[in-house]
PDB file of N, CA and C in Angstrom:
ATOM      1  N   UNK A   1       0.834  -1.176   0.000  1.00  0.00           N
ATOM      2  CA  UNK A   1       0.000   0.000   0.000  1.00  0.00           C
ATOM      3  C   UNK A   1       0.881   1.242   0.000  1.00  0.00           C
ATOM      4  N   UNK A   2       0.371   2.151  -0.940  1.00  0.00           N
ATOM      5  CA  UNK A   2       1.276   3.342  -0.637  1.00  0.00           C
ATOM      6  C   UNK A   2       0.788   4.287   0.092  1.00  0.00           C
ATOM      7  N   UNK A   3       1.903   4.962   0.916  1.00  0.00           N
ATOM      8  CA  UNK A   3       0.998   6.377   2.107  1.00  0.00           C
ATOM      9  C   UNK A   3       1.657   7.601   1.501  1.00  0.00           C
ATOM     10  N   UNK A   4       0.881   8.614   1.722  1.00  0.00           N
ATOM     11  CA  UNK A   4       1.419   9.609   1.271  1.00  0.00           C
ATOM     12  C   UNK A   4       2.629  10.482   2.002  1.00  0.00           C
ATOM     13  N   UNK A   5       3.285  10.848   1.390  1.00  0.00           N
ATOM     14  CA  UNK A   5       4.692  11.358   1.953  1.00  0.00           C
ATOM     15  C   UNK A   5       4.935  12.374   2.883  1.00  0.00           C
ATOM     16  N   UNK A   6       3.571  12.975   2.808  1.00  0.00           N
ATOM     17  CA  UNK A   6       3.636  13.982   3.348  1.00  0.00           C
ATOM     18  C   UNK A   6       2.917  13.143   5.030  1.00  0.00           C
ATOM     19  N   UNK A   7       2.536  12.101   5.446  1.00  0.00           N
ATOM     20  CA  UNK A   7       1.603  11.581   6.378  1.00  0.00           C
ATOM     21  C   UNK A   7       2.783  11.391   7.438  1.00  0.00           C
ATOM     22  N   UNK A   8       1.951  11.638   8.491  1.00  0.00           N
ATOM     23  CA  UNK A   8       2.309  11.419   9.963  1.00  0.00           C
ATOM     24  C   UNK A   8       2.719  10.239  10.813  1.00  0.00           C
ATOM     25  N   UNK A   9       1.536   9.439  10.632  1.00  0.00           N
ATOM     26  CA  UNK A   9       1.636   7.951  10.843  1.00  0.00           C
ATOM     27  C   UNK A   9       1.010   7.199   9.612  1.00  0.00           C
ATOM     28  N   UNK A  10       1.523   6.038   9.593  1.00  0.00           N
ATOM     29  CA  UNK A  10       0.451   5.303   8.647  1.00  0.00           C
ATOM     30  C   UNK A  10      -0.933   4.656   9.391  1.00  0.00           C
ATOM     31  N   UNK A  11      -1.460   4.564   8.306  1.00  0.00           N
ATOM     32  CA  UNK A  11      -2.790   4.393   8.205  1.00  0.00           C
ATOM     33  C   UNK A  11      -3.477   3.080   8.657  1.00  0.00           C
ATOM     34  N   UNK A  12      -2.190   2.358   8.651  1.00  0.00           N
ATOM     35  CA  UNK A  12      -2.542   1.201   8.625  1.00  0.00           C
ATOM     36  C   UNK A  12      -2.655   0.447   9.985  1.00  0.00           C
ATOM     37  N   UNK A  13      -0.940   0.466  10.630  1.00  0.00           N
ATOM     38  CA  UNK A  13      -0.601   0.061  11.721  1.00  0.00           C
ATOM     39  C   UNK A  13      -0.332   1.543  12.921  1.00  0.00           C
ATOM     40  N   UNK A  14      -0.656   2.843  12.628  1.00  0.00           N
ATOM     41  CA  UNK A  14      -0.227   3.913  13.171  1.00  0.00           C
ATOM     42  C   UNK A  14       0.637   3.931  13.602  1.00  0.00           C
ATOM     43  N   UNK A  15       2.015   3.541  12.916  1.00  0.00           N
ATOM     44  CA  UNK A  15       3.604   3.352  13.208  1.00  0.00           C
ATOM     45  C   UNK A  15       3.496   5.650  12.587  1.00  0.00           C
ATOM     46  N   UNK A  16       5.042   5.878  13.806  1.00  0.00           N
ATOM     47  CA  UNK A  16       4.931   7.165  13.778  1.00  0.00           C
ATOM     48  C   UNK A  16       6.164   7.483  12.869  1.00  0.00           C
ATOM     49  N   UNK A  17       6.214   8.188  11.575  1.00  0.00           N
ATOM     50  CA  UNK A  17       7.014   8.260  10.467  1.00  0.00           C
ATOM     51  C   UNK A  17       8.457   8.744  11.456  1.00  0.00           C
ATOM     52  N   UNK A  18       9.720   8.664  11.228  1.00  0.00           N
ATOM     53  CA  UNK A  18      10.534   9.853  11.969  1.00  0.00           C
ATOM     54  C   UNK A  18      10.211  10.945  10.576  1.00  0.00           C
ATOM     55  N   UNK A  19      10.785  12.465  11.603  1.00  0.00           N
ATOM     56  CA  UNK A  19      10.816  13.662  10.669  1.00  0.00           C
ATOM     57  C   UNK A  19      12.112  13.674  10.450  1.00  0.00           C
ATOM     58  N   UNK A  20      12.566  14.304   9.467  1.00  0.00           N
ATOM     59  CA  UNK A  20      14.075  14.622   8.902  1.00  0.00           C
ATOM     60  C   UNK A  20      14.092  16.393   9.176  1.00  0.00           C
ATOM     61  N   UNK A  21      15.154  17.003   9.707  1.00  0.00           N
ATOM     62  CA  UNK A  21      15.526  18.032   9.872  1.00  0.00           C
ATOM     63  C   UNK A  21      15.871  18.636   8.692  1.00  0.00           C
ATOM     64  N   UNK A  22      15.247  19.674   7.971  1.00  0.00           N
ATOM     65  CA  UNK A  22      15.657  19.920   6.191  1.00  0.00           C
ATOM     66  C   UNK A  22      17.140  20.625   6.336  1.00  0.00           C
ATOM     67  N   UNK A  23      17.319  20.897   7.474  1.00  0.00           N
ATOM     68  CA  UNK A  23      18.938  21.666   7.511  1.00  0.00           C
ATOM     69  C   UNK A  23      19.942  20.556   7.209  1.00  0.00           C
ATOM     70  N   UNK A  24      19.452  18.895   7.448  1.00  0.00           N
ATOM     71  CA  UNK A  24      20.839  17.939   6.839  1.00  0.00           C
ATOM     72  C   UNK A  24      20.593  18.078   5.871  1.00  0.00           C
ATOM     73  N   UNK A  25      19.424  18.292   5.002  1.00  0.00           N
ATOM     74  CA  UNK A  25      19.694  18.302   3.350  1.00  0.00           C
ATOM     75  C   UNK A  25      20.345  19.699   2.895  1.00  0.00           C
ATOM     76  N   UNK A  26      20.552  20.998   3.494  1.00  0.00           N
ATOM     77  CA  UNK A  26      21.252  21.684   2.857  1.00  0.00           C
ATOM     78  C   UNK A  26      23.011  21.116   3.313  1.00  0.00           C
ATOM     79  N   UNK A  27      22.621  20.673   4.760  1.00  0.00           N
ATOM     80  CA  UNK A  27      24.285  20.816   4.945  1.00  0.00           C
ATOM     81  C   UNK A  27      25.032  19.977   3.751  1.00  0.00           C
ATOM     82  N   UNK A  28      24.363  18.727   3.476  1.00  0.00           N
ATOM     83  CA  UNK A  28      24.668  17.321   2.741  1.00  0.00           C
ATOM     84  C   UNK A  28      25.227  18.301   1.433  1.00  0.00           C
ATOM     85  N   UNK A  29      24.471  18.977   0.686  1.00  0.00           N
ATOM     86  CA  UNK A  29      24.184  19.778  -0.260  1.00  0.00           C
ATOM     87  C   UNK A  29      25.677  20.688  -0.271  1.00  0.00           C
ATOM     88  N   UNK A  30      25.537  21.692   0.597  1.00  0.00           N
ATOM     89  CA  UNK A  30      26.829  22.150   0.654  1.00  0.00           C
ATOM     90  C   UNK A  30      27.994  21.996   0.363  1.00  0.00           C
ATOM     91  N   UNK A  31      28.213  20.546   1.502  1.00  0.00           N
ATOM     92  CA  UNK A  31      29.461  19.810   1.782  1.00  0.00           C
ATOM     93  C   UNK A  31      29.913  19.364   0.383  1.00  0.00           C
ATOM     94  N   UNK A  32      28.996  18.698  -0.351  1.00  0.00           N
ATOM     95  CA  UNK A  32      29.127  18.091  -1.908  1.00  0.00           C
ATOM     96  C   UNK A  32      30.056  19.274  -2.670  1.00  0.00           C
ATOM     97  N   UNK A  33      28.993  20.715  -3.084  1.00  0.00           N
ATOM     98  CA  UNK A  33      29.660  21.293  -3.610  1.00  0.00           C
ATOM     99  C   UNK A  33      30.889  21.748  -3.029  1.00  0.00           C
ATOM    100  N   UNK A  34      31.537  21.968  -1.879  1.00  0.00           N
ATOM    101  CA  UNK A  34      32.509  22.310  -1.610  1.00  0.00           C
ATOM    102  C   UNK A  34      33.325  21.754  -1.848  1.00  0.00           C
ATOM    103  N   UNK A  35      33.075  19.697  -1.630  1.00  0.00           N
ATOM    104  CA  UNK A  35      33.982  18.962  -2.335  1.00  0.00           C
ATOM    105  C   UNK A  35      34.075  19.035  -3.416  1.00  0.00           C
ATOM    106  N   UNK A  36      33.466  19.350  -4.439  1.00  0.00           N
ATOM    107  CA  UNK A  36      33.767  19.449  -5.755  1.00  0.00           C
ATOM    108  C   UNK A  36      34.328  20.112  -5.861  1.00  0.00           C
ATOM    109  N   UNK A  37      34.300  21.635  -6.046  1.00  0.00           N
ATOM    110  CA  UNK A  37      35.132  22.816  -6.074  1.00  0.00           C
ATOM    111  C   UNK A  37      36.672  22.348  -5.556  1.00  0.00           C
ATOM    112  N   UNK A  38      36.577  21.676  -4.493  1.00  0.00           N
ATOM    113  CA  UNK A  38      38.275  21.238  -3.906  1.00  0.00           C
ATOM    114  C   UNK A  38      39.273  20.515  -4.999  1.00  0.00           C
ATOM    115  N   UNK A  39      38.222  19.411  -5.466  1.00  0.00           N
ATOM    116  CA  UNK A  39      38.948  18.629  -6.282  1.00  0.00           C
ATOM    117  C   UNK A  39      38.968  19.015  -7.844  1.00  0.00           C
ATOM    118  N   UNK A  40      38.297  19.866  -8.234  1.00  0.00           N
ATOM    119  CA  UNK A  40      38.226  20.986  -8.938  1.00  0.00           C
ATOM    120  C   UNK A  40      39.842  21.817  -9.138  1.00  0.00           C
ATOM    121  N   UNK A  41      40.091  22.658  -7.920  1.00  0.00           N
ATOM    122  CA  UNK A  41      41.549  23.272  -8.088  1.00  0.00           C
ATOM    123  C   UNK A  41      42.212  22.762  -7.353  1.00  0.00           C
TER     124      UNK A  41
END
């Protein structure tokens, strides 16, 4: 069954999703380009 991504718990068994902090996706984000740029010059 699919739940929607945006949902809290599922629907099914009301297991509680974890939340992700959106600040690891910029840091992740960052870090990448910085490595690139390094190996770059």
């Amino acid at each position: 069954m699919d739940v929607d991504k945006t949902a809290v718990f599922c629907p099914i068994c009301n297991f509680e999703f974890p939340r992700r902090n959106p600040i690891y996706a910029w840091v992740a984000v960052l870090l990448a380009i910085f490595l690139l740029i390094l190996f770059i010059f």
